[in-house]
PDB file of N, CA and C in Angstrom:
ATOM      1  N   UNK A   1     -61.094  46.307 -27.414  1.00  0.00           N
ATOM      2  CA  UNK A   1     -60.087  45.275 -27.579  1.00  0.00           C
ATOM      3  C   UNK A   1     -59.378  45.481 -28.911  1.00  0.00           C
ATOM      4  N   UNK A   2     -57.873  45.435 -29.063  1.00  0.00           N
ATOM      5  CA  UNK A   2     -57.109  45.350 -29.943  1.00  0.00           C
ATOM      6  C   UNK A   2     -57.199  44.271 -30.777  1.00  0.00           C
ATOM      7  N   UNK A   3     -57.363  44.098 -31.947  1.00  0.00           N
ATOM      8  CA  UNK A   3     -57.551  43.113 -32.704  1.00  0.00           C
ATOM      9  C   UNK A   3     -56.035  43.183 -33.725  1.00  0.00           C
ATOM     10  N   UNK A   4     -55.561  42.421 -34.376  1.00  0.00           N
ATOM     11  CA  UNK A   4     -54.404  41.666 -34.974  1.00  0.00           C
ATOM     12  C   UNK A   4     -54.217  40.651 -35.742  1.00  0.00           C
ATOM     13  N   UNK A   5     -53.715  40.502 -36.800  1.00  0.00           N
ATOM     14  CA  UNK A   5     -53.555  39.804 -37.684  1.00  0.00           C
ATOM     15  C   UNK A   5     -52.716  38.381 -37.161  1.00  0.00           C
ATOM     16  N   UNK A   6     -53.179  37.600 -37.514  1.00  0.00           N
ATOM     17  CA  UNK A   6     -52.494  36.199 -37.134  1.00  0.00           C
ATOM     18  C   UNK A   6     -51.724  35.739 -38.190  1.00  0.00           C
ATOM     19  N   UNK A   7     -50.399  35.946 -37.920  1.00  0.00           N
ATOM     20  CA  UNK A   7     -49.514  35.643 -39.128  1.00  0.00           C
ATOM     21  C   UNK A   7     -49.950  35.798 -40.658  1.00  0.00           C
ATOM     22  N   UNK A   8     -49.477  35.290 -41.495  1.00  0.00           N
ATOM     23  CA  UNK A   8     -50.286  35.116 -42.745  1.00  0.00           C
ATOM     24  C   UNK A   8     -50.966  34.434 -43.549  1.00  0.00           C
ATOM     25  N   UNK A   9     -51.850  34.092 -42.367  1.00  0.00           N
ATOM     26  CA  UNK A   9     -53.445  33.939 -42.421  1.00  0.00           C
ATOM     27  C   UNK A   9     -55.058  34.397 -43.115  1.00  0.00           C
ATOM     28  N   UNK A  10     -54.460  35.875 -42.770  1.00  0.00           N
ATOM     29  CA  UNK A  10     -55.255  36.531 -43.472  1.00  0.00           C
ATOM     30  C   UNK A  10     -56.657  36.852 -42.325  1.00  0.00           C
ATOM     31  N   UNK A  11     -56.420  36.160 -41.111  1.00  0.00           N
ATOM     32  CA  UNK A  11     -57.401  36.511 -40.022  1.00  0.00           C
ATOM     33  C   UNK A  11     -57.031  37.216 -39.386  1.00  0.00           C
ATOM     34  N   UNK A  12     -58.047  37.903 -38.493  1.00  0.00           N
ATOM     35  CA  UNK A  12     -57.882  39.289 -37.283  1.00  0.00           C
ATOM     36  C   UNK A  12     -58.139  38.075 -36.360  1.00  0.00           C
ATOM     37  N   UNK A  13     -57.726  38.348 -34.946  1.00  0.00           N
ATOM     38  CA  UNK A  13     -58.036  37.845 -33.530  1.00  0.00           C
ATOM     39  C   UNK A  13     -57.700  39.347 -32.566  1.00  0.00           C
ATOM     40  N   UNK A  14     -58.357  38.689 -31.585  1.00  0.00           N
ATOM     41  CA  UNK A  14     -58.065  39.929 -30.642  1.00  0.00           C
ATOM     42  C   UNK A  14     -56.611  39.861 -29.961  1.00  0.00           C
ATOM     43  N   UNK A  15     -56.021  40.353 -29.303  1.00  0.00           N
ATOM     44  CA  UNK A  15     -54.674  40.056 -28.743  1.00  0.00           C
ATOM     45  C   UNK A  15     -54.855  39.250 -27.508  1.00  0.00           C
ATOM     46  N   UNK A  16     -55.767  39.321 -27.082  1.00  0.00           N
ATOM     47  CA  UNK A  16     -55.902  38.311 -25.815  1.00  0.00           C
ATOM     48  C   UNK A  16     -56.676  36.861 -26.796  1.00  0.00           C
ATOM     49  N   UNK A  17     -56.347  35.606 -26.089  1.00  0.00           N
ATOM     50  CA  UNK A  17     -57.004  34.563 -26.103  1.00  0.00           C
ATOM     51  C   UNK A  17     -57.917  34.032 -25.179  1.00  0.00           C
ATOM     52  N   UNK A  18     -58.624  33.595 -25.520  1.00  0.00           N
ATOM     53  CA  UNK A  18     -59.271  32.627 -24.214  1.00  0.00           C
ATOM     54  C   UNK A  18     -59.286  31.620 -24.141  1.00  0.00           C
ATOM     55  N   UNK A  19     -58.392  30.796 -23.100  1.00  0.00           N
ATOM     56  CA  UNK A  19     -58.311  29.116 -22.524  1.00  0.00           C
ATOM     57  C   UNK A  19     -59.880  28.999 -22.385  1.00  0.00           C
ATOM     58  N   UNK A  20     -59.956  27.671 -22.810  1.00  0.00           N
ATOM     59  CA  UNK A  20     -60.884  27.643 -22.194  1.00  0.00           C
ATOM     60  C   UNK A  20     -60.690  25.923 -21.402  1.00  0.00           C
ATOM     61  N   UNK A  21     -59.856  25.530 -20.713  1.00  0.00           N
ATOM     62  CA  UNK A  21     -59.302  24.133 -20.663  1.00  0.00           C
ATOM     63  C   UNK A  21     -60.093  23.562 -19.091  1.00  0.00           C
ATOM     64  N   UNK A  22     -60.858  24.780 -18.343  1.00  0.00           N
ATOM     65  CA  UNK A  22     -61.464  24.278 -17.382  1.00  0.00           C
ATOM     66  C   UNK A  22     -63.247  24.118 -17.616  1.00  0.00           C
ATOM     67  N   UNK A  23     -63.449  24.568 -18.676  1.00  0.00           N
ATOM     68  CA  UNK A  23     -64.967  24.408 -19.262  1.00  0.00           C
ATOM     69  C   UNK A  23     -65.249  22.821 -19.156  1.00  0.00           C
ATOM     70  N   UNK A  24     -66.334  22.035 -18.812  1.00  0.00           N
ATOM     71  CA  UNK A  24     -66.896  21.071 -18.332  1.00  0.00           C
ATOM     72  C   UNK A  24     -66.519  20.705 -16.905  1.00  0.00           C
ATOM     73  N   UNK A  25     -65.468  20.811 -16.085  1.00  0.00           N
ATOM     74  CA  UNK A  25     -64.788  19.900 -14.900  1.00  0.00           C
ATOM     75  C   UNK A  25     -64.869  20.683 -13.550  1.00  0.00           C
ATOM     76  N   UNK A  26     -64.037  21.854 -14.192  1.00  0.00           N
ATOM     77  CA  UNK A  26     -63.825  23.285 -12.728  1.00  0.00           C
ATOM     78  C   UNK A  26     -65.375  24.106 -12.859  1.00  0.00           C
ATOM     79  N   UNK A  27     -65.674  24.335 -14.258  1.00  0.00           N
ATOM     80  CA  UNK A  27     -66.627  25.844 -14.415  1.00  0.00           C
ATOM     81  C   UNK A  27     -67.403  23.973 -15.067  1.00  0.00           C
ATOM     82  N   UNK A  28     -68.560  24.650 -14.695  1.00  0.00           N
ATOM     83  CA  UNK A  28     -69.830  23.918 -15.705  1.00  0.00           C
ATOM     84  C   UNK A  28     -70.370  24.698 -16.653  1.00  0.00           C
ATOM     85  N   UNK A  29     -71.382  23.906 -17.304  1.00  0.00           N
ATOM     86  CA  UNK A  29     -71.709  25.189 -18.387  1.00  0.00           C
ATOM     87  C   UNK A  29     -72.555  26.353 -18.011  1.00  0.00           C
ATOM     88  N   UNK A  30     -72.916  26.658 -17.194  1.00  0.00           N
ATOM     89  CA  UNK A  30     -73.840  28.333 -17.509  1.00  0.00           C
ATOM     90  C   UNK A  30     -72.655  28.976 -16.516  1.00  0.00           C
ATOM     91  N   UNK A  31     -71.679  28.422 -16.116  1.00  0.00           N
ATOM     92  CA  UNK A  31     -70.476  29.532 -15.439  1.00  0.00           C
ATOM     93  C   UNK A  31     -69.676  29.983 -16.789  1.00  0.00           C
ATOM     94  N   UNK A  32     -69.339  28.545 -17.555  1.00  0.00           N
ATOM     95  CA  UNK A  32     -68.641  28.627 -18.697  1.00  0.00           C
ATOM     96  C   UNK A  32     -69.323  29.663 -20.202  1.00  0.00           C
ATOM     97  N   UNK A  33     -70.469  29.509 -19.988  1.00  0.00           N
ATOM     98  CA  UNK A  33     -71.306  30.482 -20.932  1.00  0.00           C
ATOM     99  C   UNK A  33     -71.331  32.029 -20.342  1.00  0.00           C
ATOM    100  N   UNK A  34     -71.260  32.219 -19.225  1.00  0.00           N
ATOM    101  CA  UNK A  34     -71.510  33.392 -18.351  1.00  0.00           C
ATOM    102  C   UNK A  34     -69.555  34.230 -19.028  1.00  0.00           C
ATOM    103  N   UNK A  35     -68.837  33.256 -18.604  1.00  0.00           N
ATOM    104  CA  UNK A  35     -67.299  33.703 -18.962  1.00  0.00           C
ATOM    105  C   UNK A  35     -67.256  34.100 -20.534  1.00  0.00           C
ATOM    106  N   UNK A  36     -67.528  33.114 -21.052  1.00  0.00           N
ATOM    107  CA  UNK A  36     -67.290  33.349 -22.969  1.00  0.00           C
ATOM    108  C   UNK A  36     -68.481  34.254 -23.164  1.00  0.00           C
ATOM    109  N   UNK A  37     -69.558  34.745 -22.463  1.00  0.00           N
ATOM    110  CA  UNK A  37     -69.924  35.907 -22.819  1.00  0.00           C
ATOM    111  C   UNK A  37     -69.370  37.438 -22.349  1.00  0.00           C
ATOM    112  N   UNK A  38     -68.857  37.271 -21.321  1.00  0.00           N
ATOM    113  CA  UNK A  38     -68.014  38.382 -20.873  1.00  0.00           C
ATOM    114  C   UNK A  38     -67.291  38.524 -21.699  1.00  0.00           C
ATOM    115  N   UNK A  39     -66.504  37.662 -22.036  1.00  0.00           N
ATOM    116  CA  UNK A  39     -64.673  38.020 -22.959  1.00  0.00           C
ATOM    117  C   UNK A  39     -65.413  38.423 -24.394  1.00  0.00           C
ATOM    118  N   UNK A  40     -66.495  38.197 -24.894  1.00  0.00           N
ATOM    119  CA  UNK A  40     -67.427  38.712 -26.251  1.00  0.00           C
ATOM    120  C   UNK A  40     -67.537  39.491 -25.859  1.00  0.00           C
ATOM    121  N   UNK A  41     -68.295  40.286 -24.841  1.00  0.00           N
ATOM    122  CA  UNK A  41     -68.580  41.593 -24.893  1.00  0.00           C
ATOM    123  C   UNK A  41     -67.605  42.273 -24.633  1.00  0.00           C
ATOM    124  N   UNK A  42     -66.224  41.800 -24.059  1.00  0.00           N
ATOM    125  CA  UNK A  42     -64.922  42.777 -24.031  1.00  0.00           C
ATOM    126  C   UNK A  42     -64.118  42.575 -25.068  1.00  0.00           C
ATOM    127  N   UNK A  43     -64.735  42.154 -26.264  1.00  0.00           N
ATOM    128  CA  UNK A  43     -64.253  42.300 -27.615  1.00  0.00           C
ATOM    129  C   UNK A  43     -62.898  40.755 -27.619  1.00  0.00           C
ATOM    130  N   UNK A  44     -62.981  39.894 -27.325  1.00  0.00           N
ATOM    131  CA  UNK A  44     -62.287  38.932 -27.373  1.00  0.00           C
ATOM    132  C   UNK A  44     -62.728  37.907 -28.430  1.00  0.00           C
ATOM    133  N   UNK A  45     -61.729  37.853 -29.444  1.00  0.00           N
ATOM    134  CA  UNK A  45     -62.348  37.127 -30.460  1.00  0.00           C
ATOM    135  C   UNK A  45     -61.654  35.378 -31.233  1.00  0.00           C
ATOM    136  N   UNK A  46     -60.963  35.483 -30.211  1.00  0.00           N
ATOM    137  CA  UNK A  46     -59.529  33.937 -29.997  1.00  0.00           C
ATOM    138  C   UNK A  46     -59.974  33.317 -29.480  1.00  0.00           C
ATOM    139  N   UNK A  47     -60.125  32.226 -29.519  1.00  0.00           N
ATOM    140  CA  UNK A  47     -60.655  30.938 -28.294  1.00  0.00           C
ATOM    141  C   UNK A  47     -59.872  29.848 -28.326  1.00  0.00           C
ATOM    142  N   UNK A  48     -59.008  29.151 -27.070  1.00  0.00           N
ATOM    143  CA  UNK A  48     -58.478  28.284 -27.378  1.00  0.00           C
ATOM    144  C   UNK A  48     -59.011  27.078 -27.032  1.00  0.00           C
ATOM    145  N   UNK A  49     -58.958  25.658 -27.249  1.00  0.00           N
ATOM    146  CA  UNK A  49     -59.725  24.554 -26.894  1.00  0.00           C
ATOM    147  C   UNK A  49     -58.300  23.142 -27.246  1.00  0.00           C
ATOM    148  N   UNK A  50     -58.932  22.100 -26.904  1.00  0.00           N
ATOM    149  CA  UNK A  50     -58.447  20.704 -27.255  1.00  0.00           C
ATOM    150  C   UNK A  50     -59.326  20.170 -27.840  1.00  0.00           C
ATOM    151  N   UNK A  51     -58.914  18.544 -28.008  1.00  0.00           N
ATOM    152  CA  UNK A  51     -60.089  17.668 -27.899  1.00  0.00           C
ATOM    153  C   UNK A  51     -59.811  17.068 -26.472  1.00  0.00           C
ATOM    154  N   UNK A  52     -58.790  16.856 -25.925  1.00  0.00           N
ATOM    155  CA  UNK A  52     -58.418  16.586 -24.595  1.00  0.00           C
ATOM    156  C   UNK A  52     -59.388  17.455 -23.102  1.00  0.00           C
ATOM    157  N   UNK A  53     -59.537  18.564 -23.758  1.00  0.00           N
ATOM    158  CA  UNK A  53     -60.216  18.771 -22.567  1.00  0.00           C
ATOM    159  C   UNK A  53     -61.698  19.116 -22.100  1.00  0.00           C
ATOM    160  N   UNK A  54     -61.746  18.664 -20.434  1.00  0.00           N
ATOM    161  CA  UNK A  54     -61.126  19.495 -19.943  1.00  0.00           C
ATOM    162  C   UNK A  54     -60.060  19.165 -19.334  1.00  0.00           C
ATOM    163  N   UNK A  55     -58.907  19.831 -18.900  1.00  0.00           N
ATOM    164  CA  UNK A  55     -57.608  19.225 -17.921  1.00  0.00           C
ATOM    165  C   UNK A  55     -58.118  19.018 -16.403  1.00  0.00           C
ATOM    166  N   UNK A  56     -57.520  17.866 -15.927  1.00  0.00           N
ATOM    167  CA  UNK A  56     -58.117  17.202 -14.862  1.00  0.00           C
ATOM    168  C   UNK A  56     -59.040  16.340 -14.711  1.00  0.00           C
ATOM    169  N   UNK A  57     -59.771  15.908 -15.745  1.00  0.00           N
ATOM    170  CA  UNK A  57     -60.865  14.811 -15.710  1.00  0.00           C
ATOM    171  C   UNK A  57     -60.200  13.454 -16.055  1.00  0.00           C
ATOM    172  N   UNK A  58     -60.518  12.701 -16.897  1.00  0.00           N
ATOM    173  CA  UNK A  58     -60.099  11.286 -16.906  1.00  0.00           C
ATOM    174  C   UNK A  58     -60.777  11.117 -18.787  1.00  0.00           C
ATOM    175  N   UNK A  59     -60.659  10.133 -19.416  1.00  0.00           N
ATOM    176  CA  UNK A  59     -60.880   9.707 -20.353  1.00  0.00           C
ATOM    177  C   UNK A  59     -62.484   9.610 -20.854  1.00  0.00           C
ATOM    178  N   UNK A  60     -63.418   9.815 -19.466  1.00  0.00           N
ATOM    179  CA  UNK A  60     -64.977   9.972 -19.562  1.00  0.00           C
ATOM    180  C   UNK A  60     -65.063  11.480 -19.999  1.00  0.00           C
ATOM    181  N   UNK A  61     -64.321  12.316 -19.374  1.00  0.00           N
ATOM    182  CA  UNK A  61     -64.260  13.956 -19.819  1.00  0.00           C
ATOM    183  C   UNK A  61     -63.908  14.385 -20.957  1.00  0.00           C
ATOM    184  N   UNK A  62     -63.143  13.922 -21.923  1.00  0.00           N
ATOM    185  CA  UNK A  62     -62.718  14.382 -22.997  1.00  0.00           C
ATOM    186  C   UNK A  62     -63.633  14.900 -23.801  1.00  0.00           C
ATOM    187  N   UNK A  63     -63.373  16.181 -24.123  1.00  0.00           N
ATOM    188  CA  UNK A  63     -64.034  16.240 -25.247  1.00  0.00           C
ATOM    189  C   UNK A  63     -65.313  17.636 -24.855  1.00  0.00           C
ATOM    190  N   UNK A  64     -65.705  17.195 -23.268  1.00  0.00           N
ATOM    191  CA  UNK A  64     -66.904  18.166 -22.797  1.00  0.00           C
ATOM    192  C   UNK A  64     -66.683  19.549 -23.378  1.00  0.00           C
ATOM    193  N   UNK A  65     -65.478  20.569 -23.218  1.00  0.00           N
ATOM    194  CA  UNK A  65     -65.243  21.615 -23.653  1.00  0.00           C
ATOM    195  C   UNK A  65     -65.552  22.378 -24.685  1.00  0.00           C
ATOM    196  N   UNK A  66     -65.320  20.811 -25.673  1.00  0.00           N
ATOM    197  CA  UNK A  66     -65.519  21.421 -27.267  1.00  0.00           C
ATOM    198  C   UNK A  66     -66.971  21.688 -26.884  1.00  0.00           C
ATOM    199  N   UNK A  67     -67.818  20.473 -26.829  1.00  0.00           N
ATOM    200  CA  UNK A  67     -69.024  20.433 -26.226  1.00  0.00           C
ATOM    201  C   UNK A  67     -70.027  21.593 -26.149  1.00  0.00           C
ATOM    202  N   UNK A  68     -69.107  22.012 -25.330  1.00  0.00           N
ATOM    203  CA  UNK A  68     -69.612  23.311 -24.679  1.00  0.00           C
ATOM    204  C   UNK A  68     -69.558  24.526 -25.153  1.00  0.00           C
ATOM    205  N   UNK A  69     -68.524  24.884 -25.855  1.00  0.00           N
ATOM    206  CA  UNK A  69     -68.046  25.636 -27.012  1.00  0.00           C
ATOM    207  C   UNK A  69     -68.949  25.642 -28.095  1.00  0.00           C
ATOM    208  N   UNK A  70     -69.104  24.156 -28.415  1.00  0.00           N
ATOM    209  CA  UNK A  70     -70.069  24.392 -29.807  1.00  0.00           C
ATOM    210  C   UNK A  70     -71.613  24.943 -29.640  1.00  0.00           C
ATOM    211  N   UNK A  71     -71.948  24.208 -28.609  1.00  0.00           N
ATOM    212  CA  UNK A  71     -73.327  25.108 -28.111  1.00  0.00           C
ATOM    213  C   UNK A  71     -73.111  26.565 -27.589  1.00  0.00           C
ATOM    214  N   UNK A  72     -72.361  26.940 -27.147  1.00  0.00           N
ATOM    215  CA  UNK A  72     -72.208  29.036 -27.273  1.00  0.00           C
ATOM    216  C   UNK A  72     -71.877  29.398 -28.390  1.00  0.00           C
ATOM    217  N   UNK A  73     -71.392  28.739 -29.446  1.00  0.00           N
ATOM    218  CA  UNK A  73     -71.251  29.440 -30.531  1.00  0.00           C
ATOM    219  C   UNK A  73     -71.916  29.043 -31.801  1.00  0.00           C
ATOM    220  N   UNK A  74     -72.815  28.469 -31.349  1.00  0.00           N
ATOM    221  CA  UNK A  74     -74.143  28.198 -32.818  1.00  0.00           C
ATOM    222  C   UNK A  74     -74.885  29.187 -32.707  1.00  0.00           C
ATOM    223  N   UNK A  75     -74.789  29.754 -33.897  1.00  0.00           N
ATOM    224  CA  UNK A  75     -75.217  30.743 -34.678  1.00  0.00           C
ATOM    225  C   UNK A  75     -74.160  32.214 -34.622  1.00  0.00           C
ATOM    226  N   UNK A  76     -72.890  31.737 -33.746  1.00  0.00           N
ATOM    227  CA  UNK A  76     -72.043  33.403 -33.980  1.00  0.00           C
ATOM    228  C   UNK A  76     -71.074  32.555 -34.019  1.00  0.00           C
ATOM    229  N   UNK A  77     -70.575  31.494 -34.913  1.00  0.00           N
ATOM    230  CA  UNK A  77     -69.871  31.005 -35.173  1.00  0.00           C
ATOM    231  C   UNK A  77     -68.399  31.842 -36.112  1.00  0.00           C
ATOM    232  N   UNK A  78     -68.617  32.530 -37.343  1.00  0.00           N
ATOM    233  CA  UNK A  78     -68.028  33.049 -37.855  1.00  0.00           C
ATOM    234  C   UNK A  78     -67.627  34.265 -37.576  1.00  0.00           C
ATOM    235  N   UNK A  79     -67.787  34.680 -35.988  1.00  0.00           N
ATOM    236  CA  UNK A  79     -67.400  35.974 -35.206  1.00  0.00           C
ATOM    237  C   UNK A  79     -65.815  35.863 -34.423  1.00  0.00           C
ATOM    238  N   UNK A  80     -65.610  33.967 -34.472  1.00  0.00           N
ATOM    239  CA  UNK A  80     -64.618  33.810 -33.241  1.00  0.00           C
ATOM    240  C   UNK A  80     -63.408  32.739 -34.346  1.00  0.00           C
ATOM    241  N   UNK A  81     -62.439  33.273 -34.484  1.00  0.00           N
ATOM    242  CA  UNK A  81     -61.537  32.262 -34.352  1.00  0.00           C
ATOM    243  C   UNK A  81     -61.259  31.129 -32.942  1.00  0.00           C
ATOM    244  N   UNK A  82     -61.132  29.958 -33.405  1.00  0.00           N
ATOM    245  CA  UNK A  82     -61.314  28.792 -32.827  1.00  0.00           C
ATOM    246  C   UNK A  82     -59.525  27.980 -32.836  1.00  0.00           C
ATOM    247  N   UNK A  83     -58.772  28.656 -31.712  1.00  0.00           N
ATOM    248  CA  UNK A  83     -57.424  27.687 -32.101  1.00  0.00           C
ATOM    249  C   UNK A  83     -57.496  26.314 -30.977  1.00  0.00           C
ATOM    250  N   UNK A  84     -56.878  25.397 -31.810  1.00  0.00           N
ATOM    251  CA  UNK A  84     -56.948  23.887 -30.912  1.00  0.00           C
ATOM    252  C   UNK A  84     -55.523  23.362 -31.171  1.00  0.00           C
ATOM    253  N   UNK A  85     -55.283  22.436 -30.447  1.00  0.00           N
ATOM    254  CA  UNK A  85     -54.307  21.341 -30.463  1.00  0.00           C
ATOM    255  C   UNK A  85     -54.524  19.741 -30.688  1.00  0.00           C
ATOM    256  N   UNK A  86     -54.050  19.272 -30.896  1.00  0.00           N
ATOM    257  CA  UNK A  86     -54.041  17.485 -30.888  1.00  0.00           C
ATOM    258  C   UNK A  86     -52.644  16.714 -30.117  1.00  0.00           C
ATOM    259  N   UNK A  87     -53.128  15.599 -29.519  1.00  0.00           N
ATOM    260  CA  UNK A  87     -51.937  14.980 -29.670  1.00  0.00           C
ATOM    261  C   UNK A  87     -52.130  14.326 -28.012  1.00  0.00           C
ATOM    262  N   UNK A  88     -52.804  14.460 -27.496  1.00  0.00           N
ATOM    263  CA  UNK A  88     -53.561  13.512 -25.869  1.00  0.00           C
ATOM    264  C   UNK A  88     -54.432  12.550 -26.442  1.00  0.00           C
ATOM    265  N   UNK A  89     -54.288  11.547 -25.618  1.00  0.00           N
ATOM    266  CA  UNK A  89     -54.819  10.624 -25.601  1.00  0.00           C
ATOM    267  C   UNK A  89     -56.966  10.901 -25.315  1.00  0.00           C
ATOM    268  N   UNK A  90     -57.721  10.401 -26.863  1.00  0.00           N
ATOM    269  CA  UNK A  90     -58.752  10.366 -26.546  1.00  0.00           C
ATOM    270  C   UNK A  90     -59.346   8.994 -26.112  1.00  0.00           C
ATOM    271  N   UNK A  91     -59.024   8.058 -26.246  1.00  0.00           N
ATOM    272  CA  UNK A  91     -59.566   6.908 -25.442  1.00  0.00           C
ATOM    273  C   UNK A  91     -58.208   5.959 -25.483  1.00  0.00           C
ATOM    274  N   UNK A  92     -58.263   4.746 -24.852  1.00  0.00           N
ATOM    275  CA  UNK A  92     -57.298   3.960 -24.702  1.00  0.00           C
ATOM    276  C   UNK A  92     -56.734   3.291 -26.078  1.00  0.00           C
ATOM    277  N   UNK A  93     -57.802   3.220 -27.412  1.00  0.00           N
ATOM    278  CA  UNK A  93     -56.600   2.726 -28.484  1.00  0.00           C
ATOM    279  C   UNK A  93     -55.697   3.826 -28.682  1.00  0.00           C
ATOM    280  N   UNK A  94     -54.703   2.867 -29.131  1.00  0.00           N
ATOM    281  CA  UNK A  94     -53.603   3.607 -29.553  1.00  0.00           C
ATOM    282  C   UNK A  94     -53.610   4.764 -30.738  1.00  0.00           C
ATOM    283  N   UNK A  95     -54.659   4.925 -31.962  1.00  0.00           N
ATOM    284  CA  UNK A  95     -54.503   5.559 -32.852  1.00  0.00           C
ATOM    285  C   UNK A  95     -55.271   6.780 -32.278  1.00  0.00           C
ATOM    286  N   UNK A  96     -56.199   6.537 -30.742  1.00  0.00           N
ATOM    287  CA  UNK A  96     -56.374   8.013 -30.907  1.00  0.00           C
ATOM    288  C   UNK A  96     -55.506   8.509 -29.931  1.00  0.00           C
ATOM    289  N   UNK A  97     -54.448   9.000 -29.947  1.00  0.00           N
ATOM    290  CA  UNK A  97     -53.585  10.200 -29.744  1.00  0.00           C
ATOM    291  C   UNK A  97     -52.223  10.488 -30.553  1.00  0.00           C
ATOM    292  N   UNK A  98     -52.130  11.013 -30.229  1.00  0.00           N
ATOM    293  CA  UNK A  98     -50.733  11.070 -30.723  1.00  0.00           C
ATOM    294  C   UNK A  98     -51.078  12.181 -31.997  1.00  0.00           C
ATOM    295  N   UNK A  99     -50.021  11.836 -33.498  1.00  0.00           N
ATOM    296  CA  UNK A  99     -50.174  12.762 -34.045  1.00  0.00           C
ATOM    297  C   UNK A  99     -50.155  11.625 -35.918  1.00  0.00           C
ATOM    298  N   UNK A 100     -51.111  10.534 -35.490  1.00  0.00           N
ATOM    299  CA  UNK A 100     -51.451   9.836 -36.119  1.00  0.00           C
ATOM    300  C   UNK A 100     -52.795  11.068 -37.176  1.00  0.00           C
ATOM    301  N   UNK A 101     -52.607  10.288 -38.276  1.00  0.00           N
ATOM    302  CA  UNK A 101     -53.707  11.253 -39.553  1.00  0.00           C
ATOM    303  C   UNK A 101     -55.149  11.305 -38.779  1.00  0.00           C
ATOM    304  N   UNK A 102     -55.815  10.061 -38.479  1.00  0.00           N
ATOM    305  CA  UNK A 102     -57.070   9.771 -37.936  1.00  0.00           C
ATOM    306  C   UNK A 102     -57.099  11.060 -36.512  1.00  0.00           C
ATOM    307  N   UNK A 103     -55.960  10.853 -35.697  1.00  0.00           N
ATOM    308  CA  UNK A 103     -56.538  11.641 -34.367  1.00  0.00           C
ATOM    309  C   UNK A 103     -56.505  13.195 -34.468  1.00  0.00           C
ATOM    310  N   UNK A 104     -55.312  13.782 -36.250  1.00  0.00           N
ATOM    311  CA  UNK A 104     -55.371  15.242 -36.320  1.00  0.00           C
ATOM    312  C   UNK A 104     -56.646  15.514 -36.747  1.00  0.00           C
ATOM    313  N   UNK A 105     -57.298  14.746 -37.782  1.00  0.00           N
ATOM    314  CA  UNK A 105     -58.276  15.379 -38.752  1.00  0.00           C
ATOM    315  C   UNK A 105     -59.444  15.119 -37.621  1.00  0.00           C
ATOM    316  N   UNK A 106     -59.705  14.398 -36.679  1.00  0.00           N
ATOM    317  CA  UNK A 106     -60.611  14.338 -35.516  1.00  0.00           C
ATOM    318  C   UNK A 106     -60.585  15.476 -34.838  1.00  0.00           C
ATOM    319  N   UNK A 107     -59.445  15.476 -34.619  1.00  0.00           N
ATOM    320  CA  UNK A 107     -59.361  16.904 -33.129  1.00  0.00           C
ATOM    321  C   UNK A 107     -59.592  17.964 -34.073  1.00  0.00           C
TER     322      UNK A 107
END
């Protein structure tokens, strides 16, 4: 796998990313662990995530992905860049979504 500098950052990633936006809902976790170990051993070192997901669940789901993420990557944590987004709704108050201070420094 080709690896690449991410703007000026000062980090390498691989050129491919990995969604990972169906981890908890579509894939469960030992499908989802089975996948993020494949794309490791094919040298994939990008991971993308929310706090929103996974996509398709409901407001009980939020969040499973990271979840799931954080348990495959305890202890090879500093092997993977980790890119995320903010800005979906994590529960029904209003301050968590959007692009309020509280819901960036959360996500």
């Amino acid at each position: 796998m080709r690896h690449v500098r991410l703007g000026r950052t000062g980090l390498r990633v691989s050129r491919l990313c990995l969604g990972t936006m169906t981890f908890g809902l579509q894939c469960d976790e030992p499908t989802s662990a089975a996948i993020l170990d494949r794309a490791a051993a094919g040298g994939i070192t990008f991971l993308d995530t929310s706090d929103v997901y996974p996509l398709g669940g409901g407001l009980e789901t939020v969040g499973r992905t990271e979840e799931i993420l954080g348990r495959w990557l305890a202890g090879r944590r500093q092997d993977f860049v980790i890119a995320t987004k903010c800005f979906g709704a994590m529960s029904a108050r209003p301050w968590d979504r959007g692009t309020s201070r509280k819901h960036v420094l959360d996500a």
